[in-house]
Protein backbone atom coordinates (compact mmCIF):
# COMPACT_ATOMS: atom_id res chain seq x y z
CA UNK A 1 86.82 108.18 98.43
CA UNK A 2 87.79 107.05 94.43
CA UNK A 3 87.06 103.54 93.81
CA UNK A 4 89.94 101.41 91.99
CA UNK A 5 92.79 103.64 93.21
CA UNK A 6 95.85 101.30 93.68
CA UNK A 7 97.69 103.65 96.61
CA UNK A 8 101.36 102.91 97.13
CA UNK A 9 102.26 102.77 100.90
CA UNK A 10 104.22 105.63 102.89
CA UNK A 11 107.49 102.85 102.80
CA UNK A 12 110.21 105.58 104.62
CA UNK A 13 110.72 108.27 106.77
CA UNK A 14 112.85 110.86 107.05
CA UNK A 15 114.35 111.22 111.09
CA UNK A 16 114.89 115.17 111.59
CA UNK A 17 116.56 115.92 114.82
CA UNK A 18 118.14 118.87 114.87
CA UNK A 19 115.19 121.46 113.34
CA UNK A 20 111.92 122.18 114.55
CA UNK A 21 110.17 123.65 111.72
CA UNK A 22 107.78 120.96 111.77
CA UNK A 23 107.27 121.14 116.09
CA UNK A 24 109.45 119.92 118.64
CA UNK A 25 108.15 116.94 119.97
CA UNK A 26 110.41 116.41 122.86
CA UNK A 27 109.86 112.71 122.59
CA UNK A 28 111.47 109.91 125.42
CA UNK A 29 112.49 106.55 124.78
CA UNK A 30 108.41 105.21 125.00
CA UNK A 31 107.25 107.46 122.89
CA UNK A 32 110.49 107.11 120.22
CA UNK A 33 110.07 103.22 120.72
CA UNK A 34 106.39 103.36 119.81
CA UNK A 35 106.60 105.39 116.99
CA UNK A 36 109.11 102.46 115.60
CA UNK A 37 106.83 99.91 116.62
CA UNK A 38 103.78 101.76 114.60
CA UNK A 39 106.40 102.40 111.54
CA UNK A 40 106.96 98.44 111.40
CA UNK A 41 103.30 97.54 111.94
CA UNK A 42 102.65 100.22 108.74
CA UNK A 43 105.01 98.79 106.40
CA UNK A 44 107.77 101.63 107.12
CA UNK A 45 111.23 100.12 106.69
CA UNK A 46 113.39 102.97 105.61
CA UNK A 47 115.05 105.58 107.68
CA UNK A 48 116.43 108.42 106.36
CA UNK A 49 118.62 110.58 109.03
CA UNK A 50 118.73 113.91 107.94
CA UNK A 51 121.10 116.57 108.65
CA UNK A 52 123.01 115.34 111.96
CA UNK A 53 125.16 117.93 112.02
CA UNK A 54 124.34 121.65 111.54
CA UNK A 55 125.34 124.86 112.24
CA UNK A 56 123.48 128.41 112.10
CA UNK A 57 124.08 131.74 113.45
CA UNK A 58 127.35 130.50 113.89
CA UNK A 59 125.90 127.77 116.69
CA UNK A 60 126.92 123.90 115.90
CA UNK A 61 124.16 121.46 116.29
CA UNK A 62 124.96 117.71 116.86
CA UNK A 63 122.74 114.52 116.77
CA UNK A 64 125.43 113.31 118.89
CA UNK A 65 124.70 115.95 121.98
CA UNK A 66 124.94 113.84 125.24
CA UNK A 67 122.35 115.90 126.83
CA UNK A 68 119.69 114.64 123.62
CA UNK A 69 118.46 111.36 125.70
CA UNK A 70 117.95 111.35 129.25
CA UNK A 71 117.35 107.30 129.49
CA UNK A 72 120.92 105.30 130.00
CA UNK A 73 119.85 102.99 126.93
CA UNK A 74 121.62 105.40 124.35
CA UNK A 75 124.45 107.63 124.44
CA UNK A 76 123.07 110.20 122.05
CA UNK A 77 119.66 110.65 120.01
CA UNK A 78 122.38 108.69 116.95
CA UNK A 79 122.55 106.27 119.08
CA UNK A 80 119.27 105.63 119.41
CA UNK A 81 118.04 105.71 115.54
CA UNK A 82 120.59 102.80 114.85
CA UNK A 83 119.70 100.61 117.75
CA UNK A 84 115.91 100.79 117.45
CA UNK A 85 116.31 100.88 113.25
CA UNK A 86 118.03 97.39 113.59
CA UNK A 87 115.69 96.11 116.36
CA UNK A 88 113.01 96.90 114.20
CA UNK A 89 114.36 95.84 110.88
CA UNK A 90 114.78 99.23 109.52
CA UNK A 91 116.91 100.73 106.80
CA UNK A 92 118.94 103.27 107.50
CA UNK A 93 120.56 105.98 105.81
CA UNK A 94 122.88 108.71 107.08
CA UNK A 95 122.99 112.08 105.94
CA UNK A 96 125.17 114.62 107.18
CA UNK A 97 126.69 117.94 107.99
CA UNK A 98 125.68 121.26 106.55
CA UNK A 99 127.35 124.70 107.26
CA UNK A 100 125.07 127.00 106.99
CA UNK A 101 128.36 130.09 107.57
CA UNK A 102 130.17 127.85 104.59
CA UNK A 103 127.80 128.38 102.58
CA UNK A 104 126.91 132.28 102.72
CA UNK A 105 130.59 133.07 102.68
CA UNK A 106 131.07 130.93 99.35
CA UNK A 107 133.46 128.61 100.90
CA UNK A 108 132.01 125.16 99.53
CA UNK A 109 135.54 123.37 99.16
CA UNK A 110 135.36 123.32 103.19
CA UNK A 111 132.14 122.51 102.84
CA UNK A 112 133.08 119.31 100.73
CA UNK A 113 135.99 118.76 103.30
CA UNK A 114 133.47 118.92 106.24
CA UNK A 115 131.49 116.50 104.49
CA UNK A 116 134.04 114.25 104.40
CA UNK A 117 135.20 113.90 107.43
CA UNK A 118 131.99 113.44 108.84
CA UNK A 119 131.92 110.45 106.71
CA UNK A 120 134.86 109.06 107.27
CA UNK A 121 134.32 109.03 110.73
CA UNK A 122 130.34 108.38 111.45
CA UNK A 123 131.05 105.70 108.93
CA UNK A 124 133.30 103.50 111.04
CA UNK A 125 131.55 104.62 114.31
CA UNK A 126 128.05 102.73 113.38
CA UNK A 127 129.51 100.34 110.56
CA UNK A 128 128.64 97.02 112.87
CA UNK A 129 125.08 97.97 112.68
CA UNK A 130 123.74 95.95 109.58
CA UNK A 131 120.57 98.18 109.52
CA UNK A 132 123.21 101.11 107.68
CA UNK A 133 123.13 100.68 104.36
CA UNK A 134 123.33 104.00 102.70
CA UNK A 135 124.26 107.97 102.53
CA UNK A 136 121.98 110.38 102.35
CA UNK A 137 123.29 114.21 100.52
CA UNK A 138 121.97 116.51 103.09
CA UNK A 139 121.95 119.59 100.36
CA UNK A 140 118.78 120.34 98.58
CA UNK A 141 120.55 120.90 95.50
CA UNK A 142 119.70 124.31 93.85
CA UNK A 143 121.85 125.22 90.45
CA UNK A 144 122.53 128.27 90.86
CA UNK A 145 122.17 128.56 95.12
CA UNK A 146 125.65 128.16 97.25
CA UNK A 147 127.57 125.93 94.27
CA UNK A 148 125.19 123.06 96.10
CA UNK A 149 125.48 121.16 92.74
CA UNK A 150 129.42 121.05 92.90
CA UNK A 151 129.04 120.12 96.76
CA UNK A 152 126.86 117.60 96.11
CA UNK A 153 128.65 115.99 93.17
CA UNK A 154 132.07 115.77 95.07
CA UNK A 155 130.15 114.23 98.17
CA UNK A 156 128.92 111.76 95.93
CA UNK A 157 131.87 111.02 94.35
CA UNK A 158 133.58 110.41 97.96
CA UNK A 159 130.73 108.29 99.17
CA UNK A 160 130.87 106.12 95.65
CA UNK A 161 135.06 106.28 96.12
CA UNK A 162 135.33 105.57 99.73
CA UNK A 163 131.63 103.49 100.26
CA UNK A 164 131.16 101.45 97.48
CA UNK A 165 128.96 99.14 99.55
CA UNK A 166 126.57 102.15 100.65
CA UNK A 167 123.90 103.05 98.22
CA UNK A 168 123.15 106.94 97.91
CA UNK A 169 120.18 108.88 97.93
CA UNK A 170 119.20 112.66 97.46
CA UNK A 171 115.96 114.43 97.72
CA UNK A 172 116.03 117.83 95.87
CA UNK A 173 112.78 119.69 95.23
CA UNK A 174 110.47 120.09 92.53
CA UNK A 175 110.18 123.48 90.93
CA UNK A 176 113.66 124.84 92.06
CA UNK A 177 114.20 128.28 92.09
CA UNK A 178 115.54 130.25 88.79
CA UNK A 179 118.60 132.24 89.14
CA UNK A 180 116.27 135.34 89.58
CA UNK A 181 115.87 133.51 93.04
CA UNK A 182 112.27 134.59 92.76
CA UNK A 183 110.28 132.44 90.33
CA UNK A 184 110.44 128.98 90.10
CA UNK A 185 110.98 125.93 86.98
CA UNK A 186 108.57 124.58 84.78
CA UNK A 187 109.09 121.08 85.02
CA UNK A 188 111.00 121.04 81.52
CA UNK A 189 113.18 123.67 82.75
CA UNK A 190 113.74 121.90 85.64
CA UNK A 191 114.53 118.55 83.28
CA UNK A 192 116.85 120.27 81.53
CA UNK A 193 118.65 122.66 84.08
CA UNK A 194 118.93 119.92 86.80
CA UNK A 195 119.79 117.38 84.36
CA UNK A 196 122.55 119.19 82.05
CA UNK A 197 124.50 121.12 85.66
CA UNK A 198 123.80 117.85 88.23
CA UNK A 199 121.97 115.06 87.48
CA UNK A 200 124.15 114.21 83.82
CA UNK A 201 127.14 114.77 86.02
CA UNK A 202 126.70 112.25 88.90
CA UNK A 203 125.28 109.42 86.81
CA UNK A 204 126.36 106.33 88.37
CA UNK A 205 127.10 108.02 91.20
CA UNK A 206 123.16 108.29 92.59
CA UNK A 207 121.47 105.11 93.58
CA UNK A 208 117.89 106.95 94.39
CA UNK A 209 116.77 110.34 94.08
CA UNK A 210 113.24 111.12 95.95
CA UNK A 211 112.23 114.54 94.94
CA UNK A 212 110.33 116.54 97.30
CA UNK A 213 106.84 117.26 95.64
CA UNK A 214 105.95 120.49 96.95
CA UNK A 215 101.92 120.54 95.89
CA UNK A 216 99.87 120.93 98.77
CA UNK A 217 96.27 121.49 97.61
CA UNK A 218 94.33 118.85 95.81
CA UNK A 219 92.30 120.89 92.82
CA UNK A 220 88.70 119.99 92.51
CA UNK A 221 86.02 122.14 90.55
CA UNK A 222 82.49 121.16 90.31
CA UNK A 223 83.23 118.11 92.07
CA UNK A 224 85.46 117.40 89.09
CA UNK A 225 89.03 116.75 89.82
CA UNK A 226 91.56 119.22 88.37
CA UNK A 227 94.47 118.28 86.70
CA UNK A 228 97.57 119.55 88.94
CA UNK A 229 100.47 118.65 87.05
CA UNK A 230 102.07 116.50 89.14
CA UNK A 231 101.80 113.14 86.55
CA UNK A 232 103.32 115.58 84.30
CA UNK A 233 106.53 116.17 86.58
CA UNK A 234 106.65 112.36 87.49
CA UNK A 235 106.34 111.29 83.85
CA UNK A 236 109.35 113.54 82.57
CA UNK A 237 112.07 113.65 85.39
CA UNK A 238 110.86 109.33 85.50
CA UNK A 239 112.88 109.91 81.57
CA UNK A 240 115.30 112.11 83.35
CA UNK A 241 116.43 109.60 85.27
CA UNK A 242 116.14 106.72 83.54
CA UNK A 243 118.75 107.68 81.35
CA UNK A 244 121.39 109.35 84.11
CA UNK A 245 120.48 105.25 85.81
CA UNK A 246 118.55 106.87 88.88
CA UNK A 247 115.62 105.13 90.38
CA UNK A 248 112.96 107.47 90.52
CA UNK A 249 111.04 107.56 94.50
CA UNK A 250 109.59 110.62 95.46
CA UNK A 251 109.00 112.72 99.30
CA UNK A 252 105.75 113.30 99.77
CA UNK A 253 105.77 115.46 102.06
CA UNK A 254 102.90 115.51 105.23
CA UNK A 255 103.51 119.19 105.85
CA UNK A 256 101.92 122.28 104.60
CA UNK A 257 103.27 125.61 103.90
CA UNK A 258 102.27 127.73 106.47
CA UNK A 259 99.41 130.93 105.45
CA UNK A 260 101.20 133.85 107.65
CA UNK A 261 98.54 135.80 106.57
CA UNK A 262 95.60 133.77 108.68
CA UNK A 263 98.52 134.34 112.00
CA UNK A 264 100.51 131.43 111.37
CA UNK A 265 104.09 131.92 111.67
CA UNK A 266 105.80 131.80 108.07
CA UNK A 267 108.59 129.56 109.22
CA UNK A 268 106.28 126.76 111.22
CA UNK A 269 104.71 123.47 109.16
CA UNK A 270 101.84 121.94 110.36
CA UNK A 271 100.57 118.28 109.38
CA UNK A 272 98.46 117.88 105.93
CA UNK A 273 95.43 117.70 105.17
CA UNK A 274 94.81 113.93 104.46
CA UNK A 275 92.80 115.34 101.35
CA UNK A 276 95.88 116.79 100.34
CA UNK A 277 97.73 113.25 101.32
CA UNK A 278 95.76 111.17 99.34
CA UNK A 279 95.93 112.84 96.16
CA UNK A 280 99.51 112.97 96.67
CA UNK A 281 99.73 109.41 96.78
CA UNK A 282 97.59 108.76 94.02
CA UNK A 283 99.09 110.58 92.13
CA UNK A 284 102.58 109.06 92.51
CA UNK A 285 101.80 105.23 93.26
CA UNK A 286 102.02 104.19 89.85
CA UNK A 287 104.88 106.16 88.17
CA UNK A 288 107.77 105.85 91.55
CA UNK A 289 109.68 102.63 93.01
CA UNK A 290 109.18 104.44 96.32
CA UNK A 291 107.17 106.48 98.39
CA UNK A 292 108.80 108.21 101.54
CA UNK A 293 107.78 110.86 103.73
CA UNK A 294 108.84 114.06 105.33
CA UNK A 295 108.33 113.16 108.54
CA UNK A 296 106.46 110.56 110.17
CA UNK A 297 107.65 111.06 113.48
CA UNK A 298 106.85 115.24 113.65
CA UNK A 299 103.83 114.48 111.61
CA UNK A 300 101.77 111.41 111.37
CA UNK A 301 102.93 110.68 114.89
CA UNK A 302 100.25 110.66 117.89
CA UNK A 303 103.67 112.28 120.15
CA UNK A 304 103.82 115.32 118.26
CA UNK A 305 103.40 118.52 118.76
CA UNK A 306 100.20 119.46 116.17
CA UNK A 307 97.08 117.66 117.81
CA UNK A 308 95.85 116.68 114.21
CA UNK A 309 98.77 114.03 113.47
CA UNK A 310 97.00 111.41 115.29
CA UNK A 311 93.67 111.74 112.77
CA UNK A 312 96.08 112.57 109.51
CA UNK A 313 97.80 108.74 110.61
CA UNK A 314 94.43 107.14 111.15
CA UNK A 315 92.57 108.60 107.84
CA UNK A 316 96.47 107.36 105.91
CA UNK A 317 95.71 103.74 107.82
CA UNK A 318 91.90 104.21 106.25
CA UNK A 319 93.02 104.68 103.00
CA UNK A 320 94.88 102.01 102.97
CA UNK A 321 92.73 99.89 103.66
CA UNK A 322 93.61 98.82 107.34
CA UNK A 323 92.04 99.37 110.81
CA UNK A 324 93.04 102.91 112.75
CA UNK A 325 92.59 100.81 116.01
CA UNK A 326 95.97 99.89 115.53
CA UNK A 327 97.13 103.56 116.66
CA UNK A 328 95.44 102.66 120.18
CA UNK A 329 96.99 99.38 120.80
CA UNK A 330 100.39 100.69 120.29
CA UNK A 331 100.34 104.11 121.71
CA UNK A 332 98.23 103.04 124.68
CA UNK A 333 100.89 100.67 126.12
C-alpha cells in the first residue's frame, strides 16, 4: 500500500437496469434496500440512472416493466430508484432512451424526437421527488459513430431549453474510436476531435462530463510503478473543459474487459481487481471534482452475481481507510 496517497472517495453510481453485461443480479427489495443503506454509510450520494429505455433486436426494454418488482412497495424498478434515492438522501439523475434500430438505419432525428418525449414525460412523472436533480445523455458520444454527437447536442439543447433547473451530465469514453472504427485516439486527438465536433458545440449546455477511463491494468516493473498515461489524459481534457465551462469528474469503472481467450465470454464484465481500483483512484483524486463508478450495485455489491464483489468492496473500504466490518452489519440484517 503507498504511503501519503490522498484517495478521493467512489461519491456516485451509475443504476443499470436494463443490461446484464456486468451479471444479473436479480436483486429484491432487501437486497436493493441494503445496497442503498451501504451506498449512504460509504459516502455515495449520486445516482446516475442509465438507459431506462432500450430497444435491441427490435425488442423494447422498459425500467418501467410492471413485472420488474414483485414487492407491492413500488410499481416498477423506476419507482423504486426514486423512492429509496430520496429516503436515502441521494442524487439522482435520469438518463434515457436509446434505439438501438434508430441508430443502424441512420435515422437520428427520431432518435432526438424519442429522446424528447421521454423527457417530457418522465420529467413530470417523478418531478415531486426532490432527490431529481439532473439528466443524464444516455449516448456514449463517438464522432464519427451513428451522428451520436448531433443526437447528443440537440438532447442537450432540449434539456437546457425545456429543464433549466436540471443540471446535465454525460460520460463518453476515453480513447474513442477513429473513423477507421479500428484504432483508437491519442489523448490529443481525442482533445481536439471531441472538442472541435462536440464538446466546443454544447458549451454551456453540459454541467458535468465524467469520462469513462477505460485502463484496467496498473503497470509495475521491477517493483517500480509505470507511468500509464492516465495523468496525462486528466491533465489535458481538465484544459478541454475548462474552457467549453465543463466540470471535469471521471467513471472509474469497477469492471474489466473480459480475456475470451482464457474462456471468458467476450461480451461478460467481471468486477476489478482492487489493484487495478486503487491505481485508478490515485490516479484521478487530485485532478477531478468527482469520482463515480460503473456500477456499484453489479459490482462492489455483496448481491451480485461475481462472488469477488464482496472482497473488491471491503479492500475499496480498506483503502480508504475505514473498517470492512461494516459490509456484515448491513448485509447481515
Amino acid at each position: 500500500m503507498l504511503e501519503n496517497v490522498q484517495l478521493k472517495p467512489i461519491s456516485g453510481t451509475f443504476a443499470n437496469m436494463l443490461i446484464s453485461d456486468t451479471g444479473i443480479v436479480n436483486a429484491g427489495l432487501k437486497d436493493w434496500e441494503n445496497d442503498f443503506k451501504m451506498m449512504k454509510a460509504i459516502g455515495m450520494d449520486h445516482i446516475f440512472i442509465i438507459r431506462t429505455e432500450c430497444e435491441q433486436n427490435g425488442i423494447r426494454l422498459s425500467a418501467e416493466d410492471p413485472r420488474s418488482t414483485t414487492w407491492k412497495e413500488d410499481k416498477c424498478i423506476l419507482d423504486m430508484i426514486f423512492r429509496l434515492s430520496e429516503e436515502y438522501g441521494m442524487t439522482v439523475y435520469l438518463g434515457g432512451p436509446q434505439s438501438i434500430t434508430n441508430l443502424h438505419k441512420g435515422d437520428w432525428h427520431k432518435e432526438v424526437d424519442d429522446n424528447k418525449r421521454y423527457y417530457d414525460r418522465t420529467v413530470e412523472k417523478y418531478s415531486h421527488y426532490k432527490c431529481f436533480k439532473g439528466l443524464y445523455v444516455t449516448l456514449e458520444a463517438l464522432p464519427w459513430h451513428f451522428n451520436f454527437l448531433d443526437i447528443c447536442t440537440e438532447v442537450l439543447q432540449y434539456m437546457r431549453k425545456n429543464f433549466p433547473h436540471m443540471k446535465t451530465f454525460m460520460s463518453p469514453g476515453f480513447g474513442g474510436l477513429k473513423g477507421d472504427m479500428s484504432s483508437k485516439y491519442n489523448v490529443d486527438e481525442w482533445v481536439d476531435i471531441y472538442g472541435r465536433y462536440f464538446y466546443e458545440r454544447v458549451a454551456g449546455l453540459l454541467d458535468y462530463c465524467a469520462p469513462q477511463d477505460k485502463i484496467t491494468c496498473p503497470a509495475c516493473y521491477y517493483g517500480e510503478i509505470q507511468d500509464n498515461g492516465m495523468k496525462e489524459w486528466y491533465l489535458k481534457v481538465g484544459e478541454l473543459f475548462k474552457r467549453c465551462n465543463i466540470e471535469l469528474w471521471t467513471n472509474v469503472e469497477t469492471f474489466q474487459q473480459p480475456f475470451p481467450g482464457h474462456g471468458e465470454p467476450s461480451g461478460v464484465y467481471r468486477q476489478i481487481d482492487y489493484r487495478s481500483l486503487y491505481m485508478k483512484l490515485s490516479e484521478a483524486s487530485p485532478l477531478v471534482k468527482k469520482i463515480i463508478t460503473y456500477e456499484f450495485f453489479s459490482l462492489m455489491s455483496p448481491n451480485t452475481e461475481w462472488g469477488s464483489s464482496r472482497r473488491l468492496l471491503a479492500r475499496y473500504l480498506e483503502m480508504l481507510g475505514k473498517d470492512p466490518a461494516i459490509i456484515d452489519e448491513i448485509y447481515s440484517r
